[in-house]
Structure formats: structure tokens, C-alpha cells
Protein backbone atom coordinates (compact mmCIF):
# COMPACT_ATOMS: atom_id res chain seq x y z
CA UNK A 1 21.55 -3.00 -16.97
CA UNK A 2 24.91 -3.48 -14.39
CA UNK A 3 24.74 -0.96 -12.04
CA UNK A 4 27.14 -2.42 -9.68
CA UNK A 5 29.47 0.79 -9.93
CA UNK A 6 27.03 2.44 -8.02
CA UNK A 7 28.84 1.31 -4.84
CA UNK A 8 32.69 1.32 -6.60
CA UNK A 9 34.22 3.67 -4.11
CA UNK A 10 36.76 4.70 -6.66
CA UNK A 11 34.98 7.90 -8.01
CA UNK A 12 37.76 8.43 -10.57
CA UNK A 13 37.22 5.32 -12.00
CA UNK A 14 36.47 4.89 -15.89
CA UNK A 15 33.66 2.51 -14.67
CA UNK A 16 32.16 4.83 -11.92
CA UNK A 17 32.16 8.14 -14.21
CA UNK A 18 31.02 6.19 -17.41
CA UNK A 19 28.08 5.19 -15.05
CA UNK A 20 27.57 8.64 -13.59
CA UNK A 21 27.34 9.88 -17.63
CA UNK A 22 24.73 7.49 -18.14
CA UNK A 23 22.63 7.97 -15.35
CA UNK A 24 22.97 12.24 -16.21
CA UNK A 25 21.78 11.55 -19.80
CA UNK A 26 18.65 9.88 -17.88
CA UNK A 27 18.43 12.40 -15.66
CA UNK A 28 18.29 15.17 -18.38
CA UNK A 29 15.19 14.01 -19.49
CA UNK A 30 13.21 14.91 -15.53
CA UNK A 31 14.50 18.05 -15.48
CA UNK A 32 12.23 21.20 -14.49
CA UNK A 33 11.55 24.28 -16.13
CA UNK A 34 14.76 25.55 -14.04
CA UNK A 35 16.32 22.94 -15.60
CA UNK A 36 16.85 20.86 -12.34
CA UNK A 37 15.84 17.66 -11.22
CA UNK A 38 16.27 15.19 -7.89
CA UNK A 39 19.93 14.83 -6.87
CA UNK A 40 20.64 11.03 -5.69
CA UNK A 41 24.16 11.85 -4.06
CA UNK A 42 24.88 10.63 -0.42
CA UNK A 43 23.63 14.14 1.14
CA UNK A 44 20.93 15.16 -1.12
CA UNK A 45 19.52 11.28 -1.13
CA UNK A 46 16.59 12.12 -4.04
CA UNK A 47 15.54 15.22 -1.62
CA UNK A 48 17.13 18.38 -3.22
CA UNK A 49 16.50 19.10 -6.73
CA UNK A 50 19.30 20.66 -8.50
CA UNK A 51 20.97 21.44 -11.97
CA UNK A 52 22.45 18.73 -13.74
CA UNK A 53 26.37 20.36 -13.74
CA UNK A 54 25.41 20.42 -9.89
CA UNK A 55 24.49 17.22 -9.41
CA UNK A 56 27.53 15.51 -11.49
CA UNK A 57 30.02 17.86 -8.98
CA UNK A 58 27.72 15.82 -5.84
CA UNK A 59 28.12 12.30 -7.25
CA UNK A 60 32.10 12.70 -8.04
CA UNK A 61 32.60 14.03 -5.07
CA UNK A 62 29.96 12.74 -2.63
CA UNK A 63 28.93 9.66 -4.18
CA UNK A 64 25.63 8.08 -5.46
CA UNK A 65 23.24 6.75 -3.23
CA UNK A 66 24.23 2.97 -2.79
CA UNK A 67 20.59 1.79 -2.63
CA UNK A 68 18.53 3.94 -5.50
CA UNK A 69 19.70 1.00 -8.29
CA UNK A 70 15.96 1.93 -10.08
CA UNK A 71 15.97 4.95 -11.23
CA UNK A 72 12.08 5.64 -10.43
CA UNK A 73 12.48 9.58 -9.59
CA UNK A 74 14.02 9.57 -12.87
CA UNK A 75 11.24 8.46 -14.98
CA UNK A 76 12.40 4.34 -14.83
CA UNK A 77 9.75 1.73 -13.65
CA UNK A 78 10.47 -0.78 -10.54
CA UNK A 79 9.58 -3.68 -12.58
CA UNK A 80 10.43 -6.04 -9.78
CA UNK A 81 8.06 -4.86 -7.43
CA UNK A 82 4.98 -4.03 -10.17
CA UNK A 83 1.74 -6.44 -8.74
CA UNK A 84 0.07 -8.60 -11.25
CA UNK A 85 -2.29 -6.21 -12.85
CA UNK A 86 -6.20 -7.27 -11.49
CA UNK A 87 -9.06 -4.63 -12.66
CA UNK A 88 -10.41 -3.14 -9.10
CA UNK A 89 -13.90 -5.19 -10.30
CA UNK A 90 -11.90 -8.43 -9.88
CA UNK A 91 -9.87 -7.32 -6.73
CA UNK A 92 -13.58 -6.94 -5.28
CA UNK A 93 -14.60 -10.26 -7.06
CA UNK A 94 -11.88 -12.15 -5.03
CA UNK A 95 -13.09 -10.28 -1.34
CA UNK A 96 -16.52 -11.16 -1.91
CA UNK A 97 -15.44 -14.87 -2.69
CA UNK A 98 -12.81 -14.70 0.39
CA UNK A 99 -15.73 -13.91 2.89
CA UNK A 100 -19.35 -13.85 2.13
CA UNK A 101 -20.18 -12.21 5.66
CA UNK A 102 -17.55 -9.90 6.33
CA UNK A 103 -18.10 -6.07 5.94
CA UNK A 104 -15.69 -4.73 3.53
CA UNK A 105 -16.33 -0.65 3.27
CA UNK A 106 -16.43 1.94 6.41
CA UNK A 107 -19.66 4.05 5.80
CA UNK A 108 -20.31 4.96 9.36
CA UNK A 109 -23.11 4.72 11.27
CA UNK A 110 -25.83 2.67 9.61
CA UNK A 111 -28.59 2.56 12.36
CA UNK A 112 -30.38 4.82 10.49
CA UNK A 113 -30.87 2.53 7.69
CA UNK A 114 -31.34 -1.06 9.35
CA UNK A 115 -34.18 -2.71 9.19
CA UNK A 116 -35.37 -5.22 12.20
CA UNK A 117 -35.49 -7.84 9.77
CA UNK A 118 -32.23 -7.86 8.15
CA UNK A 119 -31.23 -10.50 5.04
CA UNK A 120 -29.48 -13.72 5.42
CA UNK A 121 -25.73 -13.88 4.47
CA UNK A 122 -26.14 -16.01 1.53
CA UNK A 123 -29.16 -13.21 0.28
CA UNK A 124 -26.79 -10.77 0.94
CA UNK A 125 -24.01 -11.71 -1.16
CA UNK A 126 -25.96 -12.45 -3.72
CA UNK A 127 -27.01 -9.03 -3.63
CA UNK A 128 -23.67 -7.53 -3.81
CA UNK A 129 -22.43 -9.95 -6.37
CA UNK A 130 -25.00 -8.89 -8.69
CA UNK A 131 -24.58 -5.44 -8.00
CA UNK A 132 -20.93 -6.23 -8.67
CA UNK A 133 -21.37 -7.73 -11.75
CA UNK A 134 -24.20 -5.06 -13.27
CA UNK A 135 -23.00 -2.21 -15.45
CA UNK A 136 -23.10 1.68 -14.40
CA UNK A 137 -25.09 1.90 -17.43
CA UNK A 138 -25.41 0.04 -20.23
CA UNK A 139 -22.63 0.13 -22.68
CA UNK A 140 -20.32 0.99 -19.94
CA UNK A 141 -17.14 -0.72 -19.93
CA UNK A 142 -17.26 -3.95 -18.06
CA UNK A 143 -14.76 -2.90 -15.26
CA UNK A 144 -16.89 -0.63 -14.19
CA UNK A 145 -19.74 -1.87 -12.33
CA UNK A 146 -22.33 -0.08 -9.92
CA UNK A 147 -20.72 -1.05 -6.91
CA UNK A 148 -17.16 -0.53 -7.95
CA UNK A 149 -18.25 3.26 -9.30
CA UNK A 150 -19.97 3.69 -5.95
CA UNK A 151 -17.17 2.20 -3.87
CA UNK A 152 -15.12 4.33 -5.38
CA UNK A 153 -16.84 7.35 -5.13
CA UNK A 154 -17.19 6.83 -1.57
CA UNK A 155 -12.88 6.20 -1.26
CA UNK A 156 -12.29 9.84 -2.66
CA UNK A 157 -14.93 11.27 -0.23
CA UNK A 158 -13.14 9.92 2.74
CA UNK A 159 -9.74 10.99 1.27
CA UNK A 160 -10.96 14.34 0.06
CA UNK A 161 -13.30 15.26 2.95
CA UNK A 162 -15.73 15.76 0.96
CA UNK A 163 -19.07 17.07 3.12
CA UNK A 164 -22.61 14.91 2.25
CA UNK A 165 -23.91 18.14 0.84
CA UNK A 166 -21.02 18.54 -1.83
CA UNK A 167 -21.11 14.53 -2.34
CA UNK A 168 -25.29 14.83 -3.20
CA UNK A 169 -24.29 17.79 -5.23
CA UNK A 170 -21.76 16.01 -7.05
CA UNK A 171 -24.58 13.08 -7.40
CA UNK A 172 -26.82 15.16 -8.81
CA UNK A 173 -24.61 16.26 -11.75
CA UNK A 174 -23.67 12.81 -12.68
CA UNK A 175 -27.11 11.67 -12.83
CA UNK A 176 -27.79 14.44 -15.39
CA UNK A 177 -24.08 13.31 -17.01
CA UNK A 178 -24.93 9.72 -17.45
CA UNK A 179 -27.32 8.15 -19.76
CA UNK A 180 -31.15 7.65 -19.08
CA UNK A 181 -31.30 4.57 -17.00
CA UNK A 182 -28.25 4.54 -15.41
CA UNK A 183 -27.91 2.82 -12.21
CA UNK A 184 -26.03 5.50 -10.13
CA UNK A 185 -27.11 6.01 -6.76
CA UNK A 186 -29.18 9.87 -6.66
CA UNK A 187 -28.36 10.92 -3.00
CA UNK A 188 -25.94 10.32 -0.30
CA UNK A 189 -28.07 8.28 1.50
CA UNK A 190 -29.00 5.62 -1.13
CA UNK A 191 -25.26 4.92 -1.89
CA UNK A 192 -25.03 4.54 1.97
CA UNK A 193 -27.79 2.54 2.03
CA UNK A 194 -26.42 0.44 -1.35
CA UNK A 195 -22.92 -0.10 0.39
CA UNK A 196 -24.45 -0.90 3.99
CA UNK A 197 -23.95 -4.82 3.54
CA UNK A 198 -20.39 -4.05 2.63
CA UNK A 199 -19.61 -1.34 5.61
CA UNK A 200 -17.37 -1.40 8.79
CA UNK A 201 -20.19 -0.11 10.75
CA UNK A 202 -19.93 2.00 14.04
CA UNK A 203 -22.01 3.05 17.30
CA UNK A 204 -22.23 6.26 18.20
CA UNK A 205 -21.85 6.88 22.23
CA UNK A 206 -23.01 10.27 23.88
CA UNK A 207 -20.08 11.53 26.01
CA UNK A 208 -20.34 13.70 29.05
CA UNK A 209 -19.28 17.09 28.36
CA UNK A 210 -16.39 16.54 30.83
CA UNK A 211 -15.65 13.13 29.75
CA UNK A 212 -17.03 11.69 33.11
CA UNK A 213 -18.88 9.26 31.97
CA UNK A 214 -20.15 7.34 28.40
CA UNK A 215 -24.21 7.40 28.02
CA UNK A 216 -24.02 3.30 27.24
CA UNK A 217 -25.38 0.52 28.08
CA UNK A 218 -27.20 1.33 31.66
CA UNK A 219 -26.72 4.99 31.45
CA UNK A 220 -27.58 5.44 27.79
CA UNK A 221 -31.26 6.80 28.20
CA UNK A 222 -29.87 9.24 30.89
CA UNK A 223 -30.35 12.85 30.31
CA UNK A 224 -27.61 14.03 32.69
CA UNK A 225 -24.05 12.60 33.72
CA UNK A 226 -24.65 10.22 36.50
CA UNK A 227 -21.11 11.56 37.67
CA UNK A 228 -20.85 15.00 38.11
CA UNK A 229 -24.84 15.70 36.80
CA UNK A 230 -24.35 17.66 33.48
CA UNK A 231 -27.09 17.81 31.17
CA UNK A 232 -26.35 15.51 28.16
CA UNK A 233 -27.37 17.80 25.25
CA UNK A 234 -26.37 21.32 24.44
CA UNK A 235 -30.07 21.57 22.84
CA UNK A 236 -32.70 19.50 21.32
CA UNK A 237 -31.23 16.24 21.64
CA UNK A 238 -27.50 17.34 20.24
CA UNK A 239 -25.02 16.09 22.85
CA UNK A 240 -21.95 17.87 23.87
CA UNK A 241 -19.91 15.55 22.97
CA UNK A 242 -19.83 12.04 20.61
CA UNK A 243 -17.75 9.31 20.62
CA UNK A 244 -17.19 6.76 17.58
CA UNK A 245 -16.74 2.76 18.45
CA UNK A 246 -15.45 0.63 15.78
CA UNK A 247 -16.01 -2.88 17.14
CA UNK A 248 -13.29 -5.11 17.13
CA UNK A 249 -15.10 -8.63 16.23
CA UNK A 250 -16.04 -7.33 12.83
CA UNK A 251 -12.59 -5.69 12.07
CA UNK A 252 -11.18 -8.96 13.21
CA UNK A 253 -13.30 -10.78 11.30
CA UNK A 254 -12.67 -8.73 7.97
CA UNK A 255 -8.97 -9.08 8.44
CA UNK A 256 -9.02 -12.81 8.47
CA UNK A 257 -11.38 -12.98 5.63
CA UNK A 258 -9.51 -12.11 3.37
CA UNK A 259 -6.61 -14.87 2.32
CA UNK A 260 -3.63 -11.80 1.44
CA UNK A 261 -4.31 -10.39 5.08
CA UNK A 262 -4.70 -13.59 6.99
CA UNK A 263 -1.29 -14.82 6.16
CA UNK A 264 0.25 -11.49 7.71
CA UNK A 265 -2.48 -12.26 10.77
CA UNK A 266 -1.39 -15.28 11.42
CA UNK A 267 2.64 -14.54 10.72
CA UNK A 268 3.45 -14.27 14.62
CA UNK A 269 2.07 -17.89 14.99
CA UNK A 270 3.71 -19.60 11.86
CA UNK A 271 6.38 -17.19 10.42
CA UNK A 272 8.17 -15.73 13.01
CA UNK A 273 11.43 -17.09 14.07
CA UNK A 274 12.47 -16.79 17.43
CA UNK A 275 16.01 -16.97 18.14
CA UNK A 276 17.57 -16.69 21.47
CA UNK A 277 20.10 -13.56 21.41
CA UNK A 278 18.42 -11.82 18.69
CA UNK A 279 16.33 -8.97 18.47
CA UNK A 280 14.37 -9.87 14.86
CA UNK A 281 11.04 -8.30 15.93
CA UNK A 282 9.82 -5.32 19.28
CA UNK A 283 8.49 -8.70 20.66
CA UNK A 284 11.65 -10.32 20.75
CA UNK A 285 12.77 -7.75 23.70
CA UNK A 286 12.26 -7.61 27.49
CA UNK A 287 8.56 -6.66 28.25
């Protein structure tokens, strides 16, 4: 659809007002119960909602946002810039073929649940792969596997804040939910414990009460600051303070493991162009 009189400047133009009719008679259909909707004028730019008389008066007048050509606060799709559609079950498939020794989900600390004796890489994927490829339950439709459910279980905890009490309560109901013999995990722990080969792990670092000093490495069996000689714990082994280290190998690692993100990691070495005079990029400047 030509949408080039978007940026005619002639707003009395048969073109320009023929287009601003068209998009309007879109536009009716996104309206509120107030009857208003977004207002893509030069001052309102998709920010104000108002009523569709309104909003005519603001593109005659004020014009119509030169770069909203796709309508997409106005019900249209962006076609253009729609991904191939992959099932999140392949999307994993492809990670787990990228890398098989990279950790793919942050589930926080894990020393809780590592054994001395942990499985070789290969064993590992193998595991996950399977786990990928197994059914919730039987019957279940074949995008959704145990790890995928889990996985994403885990995603809306992080983004919800869910606590581990309301997460094994939530657990608990799907187990009775689900068919006999389904293969969802029953407690917080165990879908820790399922995802650990697949987590971002982290240490967790004692920190003086007034950040003197971090109980690591020399100092970590130390029961008061070496510094200024605060005890370490407010009570029975619970420290003041805690601090959270992601290592950066293994984030490192994960980036470049995967063949979408190791093309943008390696951009600065093959894809930027450097051009005397011309600030393309912050690292193009003056340090």
C-alpha cells in the first residue's frame, strides 16, 4: 500500500487528505471505550490517545509522523521485521547443537547441588537432549517438552519475582493438574537441580558489613573483617552482607556459543568500518 504521502508537506493536498481518510477508517477500528485511540501527528508521536475528529484536526494541521509507515498501534502487522517462526523446543534444539558445554539458563547458586564427581560434557548433553526431546506427559503436544515447560517456568519466575515458596506452591498444583505420570519437576529444588547443567551459575561472597573487605579466597574462613574486625555474621552463620559473582569465562563462553550472538561478538573485529573523520560508533571518538 503507497504511503509515500505520509511525508507530502502539502496538507491540503487531494493525495495527503485521501491518505489521512484512509488511515482514520483504520484507526476507527482501535478506538477505546471513550472512543479514542493513539494520535500519530508530529507532537503526539503515537503517545496521546485522542478522539478520532481530534486526531484528523492534528494531522491537517500538524502533520503525520514521517516514520510510523506500519500502522502497528493501529492493529497492522510489521511484516518486514516478523522472524521466521521456530517453536521455543527447536530454538533450544539449535543452542544445545551450537555448544554442547556452555551453560544456557541463570538458576543461581548451584553449590548446593554439585556433586564432587560431576558428568562429562558429552553425558551431559545427552542428558539434556533427551530431556529436551521427552514429553511433559504423554499425549502432550510435541513442542512442549520437560525441559522447555521447566525452562519456562523458571523465565516467568525471574520476570515475575516469584518467591521459591509461591513457585513450590504453584508446583504442587500442577502436579495434581497434570496426568498420572507426568514428568514435571515436584519442588523448587528438583527443577533447579534438572536445569543445573544448563545454568549461568554464581558464587556467593560474604561481605563485610562496612564493605571493607570480601571473605574470599584467603580470608574466606574468617569470622571477622581482617580490616576494621567486624564479626562476619549477624547470627548463626547469616552474614551481614552477600555479594553475587557471575564469572565472566562462562558468560563469555555462552555468548560465543551460540552462532546468532557470535557474529555480533565478533562485529568490532570484522564488521566495523573505520573511517577517518567519522564518528560511526562511541569507539570511533577520542578516548
Amino acid at each position: 500500500m503507497d504511503r509515500s504521502w505520509i511525508s507530502n508537506l502539502d496538507r491540503i493536498s487531494a493525495e495527503y487528505v485521501a491518505g489521512v481518510n484512509q488511515f482514520l477508517q483504520i484507526a476507527r477500528e482501535t478506538v477505546d471505550a471513550t472512543g479514542c485511540t493513539l494520535c500519530p501527528c508530529k507532537n503526539c508521536i503515537n503517545r496521546v490517545k485522542r478522539h478520532i475528529d481530534e486526531i484528523r484536526r492534528h494531522l491537517l494541521h500538524q502533520g503525520f509522523l514521517s516514520t510510523y509507515t506500519v500502522w502497528v498501534e493501529h492493529g497492522e502487522v510489521d511484516h518486514s521485521e516478523e522472524p521466521a517462526h521456530e517453536s521455543f523446543a527447536d530454538e533450544m534444539e539449535e543452542a544445545f547443537h551450537d555448544a554442547t558445554r556452555d551453560h544456557y539458563f541463570d538458576i543461581g547458586s548451584t553449590s548446593d547441588m554439585l556433586s564432587p564427581e560431576q558428568p562429562a560434557n558429552s553425558e551431559r548433553y545427552d542428558n539434556l537432549f533427551e530431556q529436551l526431546k521427552t514429553p511433559l506427559y504423554d499425549g502432550c503436544n510435541d513442542t512442549i517438552s520437560a525441559l522447555t515447560f521447566v525452562v519456562k517456568l523458571m523465565h516467568l519466575k525471574v520476570l515475575t519475582k516469584w518467591t521459591d515458596r509461591s513457585f513450590d506452591m504453584l508446583i504442587k498444583l500442577l502436579q495434581e493438574v497434570l496426568p498420572p505420570g507426568n514428568r514435571c519437576p515436584d519442588s523448587y529444588y528438583s527443577t533447579r537441580k534438572m536445569l543445573c547443567d544448563v545454568g549461568l551459575r554464581y558464587e556467593q561472597i560474604d561481605v563485610c558489613k562496612y564493605d571493607c573487605s570480601l571473605f574470599y579466597g584467603e580470608y574466606s574462613t574468617d569470622q571477622d573483617c581482617h580490616v576494621c574486625g567486624t564479626s562476619r555474621y549477624i547470627r548463626k552463620k547469616i552474614p551481614h552482607k552477600r555479594l553475587r559473582y557471575f564469572p565472566i569465562t562462562p558468560r563469555l563462553k555462552r555468548l560465543y556459543s551460540s552462532k546468532s550472538t557470535a557474529i555480533l561478538m565478533r562485529w568490532h573485529k570484522e564488521g566495523r568500518v573505520v573511517e577517518p573523520g567519522v564518528l560511526r560508533h562511541p569507539a570511533d571518538g577520542e578516548a
